[in-house]
C-alpha atoms as a PDB file:
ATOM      1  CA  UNK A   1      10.822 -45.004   8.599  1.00  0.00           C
ATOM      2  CA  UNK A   2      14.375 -45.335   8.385  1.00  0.00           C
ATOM      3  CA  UNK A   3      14.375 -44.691   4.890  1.00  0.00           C
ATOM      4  CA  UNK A   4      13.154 -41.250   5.798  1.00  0.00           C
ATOM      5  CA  UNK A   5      16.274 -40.672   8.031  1.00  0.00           C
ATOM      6  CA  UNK A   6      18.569 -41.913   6.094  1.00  0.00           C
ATOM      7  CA  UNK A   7      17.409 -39.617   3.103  1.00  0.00           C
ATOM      8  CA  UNK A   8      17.222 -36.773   5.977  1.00  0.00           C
ATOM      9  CA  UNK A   9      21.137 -37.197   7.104  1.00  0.00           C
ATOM     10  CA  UNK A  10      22.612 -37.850   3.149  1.00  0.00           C
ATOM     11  CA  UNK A  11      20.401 -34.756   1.717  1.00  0.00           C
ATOM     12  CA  UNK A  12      20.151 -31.785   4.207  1.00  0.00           C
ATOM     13  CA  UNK A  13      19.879 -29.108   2.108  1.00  0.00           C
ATOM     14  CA  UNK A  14      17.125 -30.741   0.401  1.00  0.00           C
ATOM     15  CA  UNK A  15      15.265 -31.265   3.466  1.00  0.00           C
ATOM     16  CA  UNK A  16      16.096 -27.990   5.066  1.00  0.00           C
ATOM     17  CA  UNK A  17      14.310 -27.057   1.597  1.00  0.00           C
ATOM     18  CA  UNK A  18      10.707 -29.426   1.570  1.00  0.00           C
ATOM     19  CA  UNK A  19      10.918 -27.986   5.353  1.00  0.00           C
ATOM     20  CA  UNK A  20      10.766 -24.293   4.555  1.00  0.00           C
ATOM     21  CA  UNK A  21       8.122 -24.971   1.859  1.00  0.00           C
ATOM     22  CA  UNK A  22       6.261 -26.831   3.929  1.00  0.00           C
ATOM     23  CA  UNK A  23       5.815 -24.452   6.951  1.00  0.00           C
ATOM     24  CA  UNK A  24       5.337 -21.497   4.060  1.00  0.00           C
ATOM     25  CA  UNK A  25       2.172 -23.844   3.098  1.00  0.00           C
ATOM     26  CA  UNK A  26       0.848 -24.581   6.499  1.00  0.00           C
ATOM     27  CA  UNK A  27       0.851 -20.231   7.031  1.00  0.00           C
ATOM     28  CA  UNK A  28      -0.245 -19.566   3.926  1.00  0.00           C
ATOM     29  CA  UNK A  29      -3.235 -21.695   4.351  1.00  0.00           C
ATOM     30  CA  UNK A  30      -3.791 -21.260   8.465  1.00  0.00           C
ATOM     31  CA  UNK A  31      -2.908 -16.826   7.676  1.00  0.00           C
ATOM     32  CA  UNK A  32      -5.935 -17.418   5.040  1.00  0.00           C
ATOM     33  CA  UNK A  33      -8.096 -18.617   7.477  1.00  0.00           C
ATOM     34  CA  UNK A  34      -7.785 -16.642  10.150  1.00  0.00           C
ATOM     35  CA  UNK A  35      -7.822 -13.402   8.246  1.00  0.00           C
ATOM     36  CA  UNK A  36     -11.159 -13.816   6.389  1.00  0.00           C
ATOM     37  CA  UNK A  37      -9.167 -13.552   2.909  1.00  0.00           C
ATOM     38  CA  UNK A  38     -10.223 -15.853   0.485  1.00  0.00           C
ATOM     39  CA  UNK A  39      -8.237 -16.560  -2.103  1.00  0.00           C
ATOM     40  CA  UNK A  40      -9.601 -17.226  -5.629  1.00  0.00           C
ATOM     41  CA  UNK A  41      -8.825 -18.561  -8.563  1.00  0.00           C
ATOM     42  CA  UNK A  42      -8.925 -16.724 -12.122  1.00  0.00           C
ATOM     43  CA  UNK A  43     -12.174 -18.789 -12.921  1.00  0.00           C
ATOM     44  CA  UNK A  44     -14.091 -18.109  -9.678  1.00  0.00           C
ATOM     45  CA  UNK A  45     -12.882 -14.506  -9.858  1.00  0.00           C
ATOM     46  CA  UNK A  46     -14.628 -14.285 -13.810  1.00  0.00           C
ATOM     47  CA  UNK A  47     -18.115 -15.477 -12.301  1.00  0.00           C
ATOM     48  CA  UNK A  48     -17.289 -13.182  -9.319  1.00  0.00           C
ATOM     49  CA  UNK A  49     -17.518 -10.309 -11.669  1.00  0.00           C
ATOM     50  CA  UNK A  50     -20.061 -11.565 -13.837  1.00  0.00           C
ATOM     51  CA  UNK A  51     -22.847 -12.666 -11.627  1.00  0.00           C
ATOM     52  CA  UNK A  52     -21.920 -10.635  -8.452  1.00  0.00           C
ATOM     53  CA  UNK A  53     -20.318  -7.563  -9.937  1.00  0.00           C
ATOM     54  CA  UNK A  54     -17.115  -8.223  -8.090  1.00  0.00           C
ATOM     55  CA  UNK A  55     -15.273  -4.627  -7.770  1.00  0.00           C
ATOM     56  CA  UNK A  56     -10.848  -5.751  -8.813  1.00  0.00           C
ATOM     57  CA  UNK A  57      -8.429  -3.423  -7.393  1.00  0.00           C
ATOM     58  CA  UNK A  58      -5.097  -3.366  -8.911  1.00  0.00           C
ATOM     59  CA  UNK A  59      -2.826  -2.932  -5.810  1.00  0.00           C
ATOM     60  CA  UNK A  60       0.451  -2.805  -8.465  1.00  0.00           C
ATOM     61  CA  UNK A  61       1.899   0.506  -9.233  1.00  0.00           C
ATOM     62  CA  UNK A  62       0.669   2.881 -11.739  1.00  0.00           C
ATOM     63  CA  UNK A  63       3.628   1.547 -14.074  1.00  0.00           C
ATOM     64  CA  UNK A  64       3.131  -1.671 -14.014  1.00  0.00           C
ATOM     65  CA  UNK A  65      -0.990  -1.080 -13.537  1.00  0.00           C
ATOM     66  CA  UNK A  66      -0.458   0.879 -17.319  1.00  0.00           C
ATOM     67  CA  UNK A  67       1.645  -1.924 -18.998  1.00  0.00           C
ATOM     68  CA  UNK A  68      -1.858  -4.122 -18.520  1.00  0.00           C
ATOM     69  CA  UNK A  69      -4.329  -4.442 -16.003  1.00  0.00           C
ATOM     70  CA  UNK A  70      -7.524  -6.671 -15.839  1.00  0.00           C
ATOM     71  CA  UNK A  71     -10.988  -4.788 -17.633  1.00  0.00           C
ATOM     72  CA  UNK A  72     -12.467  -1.949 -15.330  1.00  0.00           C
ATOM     73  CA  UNK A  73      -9.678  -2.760 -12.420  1.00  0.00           C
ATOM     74  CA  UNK A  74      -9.515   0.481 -10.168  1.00  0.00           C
ATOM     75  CA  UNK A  75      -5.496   1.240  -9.722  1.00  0.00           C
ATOM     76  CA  UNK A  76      -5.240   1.799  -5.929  1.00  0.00           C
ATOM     77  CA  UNK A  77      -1.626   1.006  -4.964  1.00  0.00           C
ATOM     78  CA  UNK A  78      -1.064  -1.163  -2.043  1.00  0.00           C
ATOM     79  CA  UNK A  79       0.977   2.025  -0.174  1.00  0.00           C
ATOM     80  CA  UNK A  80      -2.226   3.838  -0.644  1.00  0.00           C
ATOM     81  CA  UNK A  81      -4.209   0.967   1.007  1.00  0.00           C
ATOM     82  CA  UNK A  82      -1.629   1.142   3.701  1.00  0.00           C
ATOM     83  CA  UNK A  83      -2.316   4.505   4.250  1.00  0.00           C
ATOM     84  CA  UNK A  84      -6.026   4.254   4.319  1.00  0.00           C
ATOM     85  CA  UNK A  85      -6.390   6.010   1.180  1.00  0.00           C
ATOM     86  CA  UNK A  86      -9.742   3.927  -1.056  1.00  0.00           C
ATOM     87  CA  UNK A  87     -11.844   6.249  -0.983  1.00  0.00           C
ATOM     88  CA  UNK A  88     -12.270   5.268  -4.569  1.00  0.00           C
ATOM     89  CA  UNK A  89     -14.392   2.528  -3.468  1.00  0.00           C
ATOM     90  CA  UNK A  90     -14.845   3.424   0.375  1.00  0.00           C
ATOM     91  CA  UNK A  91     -19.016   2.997  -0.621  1.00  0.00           C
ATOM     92  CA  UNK A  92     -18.958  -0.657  -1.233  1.00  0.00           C
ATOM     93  CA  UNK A  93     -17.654  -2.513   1.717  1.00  0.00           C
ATOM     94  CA  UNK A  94     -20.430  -5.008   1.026  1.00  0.00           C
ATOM     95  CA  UNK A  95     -19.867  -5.314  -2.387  1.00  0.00           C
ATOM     96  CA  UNK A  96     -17.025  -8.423  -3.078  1.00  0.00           C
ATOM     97  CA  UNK A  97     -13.686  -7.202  -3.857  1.00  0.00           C
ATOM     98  CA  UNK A  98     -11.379  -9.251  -6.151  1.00  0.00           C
ATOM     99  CA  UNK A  99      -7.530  -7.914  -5.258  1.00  0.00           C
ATOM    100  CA  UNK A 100      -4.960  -8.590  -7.737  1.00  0.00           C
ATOM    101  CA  UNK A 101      -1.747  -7.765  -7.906  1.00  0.00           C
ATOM    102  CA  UNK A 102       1.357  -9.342  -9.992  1.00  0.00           C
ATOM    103  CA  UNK A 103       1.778 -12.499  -8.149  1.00  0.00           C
ATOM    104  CA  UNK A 104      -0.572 -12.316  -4.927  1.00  0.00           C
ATOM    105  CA  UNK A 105       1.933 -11.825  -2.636  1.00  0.00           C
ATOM    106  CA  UNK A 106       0.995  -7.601  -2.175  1.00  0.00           C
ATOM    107  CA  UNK A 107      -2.912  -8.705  -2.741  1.00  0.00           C
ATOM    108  CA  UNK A 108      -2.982 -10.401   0.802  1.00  0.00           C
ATOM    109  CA  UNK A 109      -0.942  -7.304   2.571  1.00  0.00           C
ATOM    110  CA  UNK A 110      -4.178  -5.287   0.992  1.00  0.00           C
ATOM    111  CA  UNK A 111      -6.402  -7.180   2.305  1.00  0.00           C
ATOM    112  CA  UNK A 112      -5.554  -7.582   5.645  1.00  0.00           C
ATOM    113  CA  UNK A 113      -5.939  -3.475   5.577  1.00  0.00           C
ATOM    114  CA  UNK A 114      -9.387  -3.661   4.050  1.00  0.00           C
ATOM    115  CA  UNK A 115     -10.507  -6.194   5.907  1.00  0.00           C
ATOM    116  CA  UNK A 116      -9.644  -3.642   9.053  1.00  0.00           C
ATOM    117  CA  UNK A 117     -11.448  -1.215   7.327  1.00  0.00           C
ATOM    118  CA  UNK A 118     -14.388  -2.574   7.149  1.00  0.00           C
ATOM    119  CA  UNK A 119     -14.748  -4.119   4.531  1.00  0.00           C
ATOM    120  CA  UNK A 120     -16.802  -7.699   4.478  1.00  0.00           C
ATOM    121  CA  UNK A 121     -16.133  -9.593   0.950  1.00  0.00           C
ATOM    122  CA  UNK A 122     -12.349  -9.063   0.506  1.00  0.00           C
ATOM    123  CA  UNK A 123     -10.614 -11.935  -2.119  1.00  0.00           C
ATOM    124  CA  UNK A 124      -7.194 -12.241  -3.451  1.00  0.00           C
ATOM    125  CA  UNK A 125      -6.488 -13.548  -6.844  1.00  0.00           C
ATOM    126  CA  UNK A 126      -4.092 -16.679  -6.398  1.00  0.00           C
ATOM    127  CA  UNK A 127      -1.737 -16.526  -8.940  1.00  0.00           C
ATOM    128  CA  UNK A 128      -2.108 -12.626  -9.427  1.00  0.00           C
ATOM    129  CA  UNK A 129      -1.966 -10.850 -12.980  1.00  0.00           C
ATOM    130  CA  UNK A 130       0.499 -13.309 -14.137  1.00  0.00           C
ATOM    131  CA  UNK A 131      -2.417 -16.490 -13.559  1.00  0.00           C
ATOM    132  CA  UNK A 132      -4.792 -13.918 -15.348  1.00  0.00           C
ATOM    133  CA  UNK A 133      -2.649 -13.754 -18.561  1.00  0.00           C
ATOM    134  CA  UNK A 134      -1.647 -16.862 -18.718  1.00  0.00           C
ATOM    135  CA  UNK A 135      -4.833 -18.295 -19.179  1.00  0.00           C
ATOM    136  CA  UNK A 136      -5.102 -15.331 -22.098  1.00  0.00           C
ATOM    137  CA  UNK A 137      -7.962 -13.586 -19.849  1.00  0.00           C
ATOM    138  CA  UNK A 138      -8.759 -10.321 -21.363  1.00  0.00           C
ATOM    139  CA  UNK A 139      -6.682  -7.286 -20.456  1.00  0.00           C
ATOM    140  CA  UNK A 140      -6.020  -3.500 -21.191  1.00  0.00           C
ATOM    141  CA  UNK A 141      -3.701  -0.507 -21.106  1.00  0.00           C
ATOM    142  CA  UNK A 142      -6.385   1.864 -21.165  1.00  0.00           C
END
């Protein structure tokens, strides 16, 4: 135990650091829970499409949407979420919804709003559009 201390008192800024991560970790996890989001990875969200038709919404903006976006993603930007504005897939708040956006961090906003709305199978992508490529999952700028 002192060990810990000591390494507490001669590195501060690196504890201050493990701190901050840690707490972010805790919320991320406890915000998760309470919410109803669940986060997915890229591999649950492929058998989310393929065996449950899993709707994605692109919650990026149009630009970066049109510089590559996952296979039949619908574009509805995460201000246009905000402002209540899906009617693009208003008729399938039963159907599961895979949000993505480039990182994940706008994809959990989102769903917090459709989740609000009404809507019962809402998912965020974990590591965004960035996880999807990376693993050279197929994209498009159609």
């Amino acid at each position: 135990m002192q060990e810990y201390i000591d390494f507490f008192s001669n590195n501060p800024m690196l504890s201050i650091a493990w701190l901050v991560i840690a707490v972010m970790l805790v919320h991320s996890l406890v915000k998760d829970k309470l919410t109803g989001v669940k986060s997915v990875t890229t591999q649950q969200a492929t058998l989310m499409i393929n065996k449950q038709n899993a709707i994605i919404v692109d919650v990026r903006s149009s630009d970066e949407y049109k510089k590559g976006h996952i296979i039949d993603a619908k574009n509805i930007t995460l201000s246009q979420i905000e402002q209540g504005n899906f009617t693009e897939i208003e008729n399938h708040k039963e159907t599961p919804i895979i949000l993505v956006c480039e990182s994940g961090a706008r994809a959990s906003s989102a769903a917090a709003k459709l989740l609000k709305a009404g809507f019962t199978q809402v998912n965020n992508l974990l590591s965004g559009m960035s996880g999807w490529t990376s693993e050279n999952l197929p994209t498009t700028k159609k």
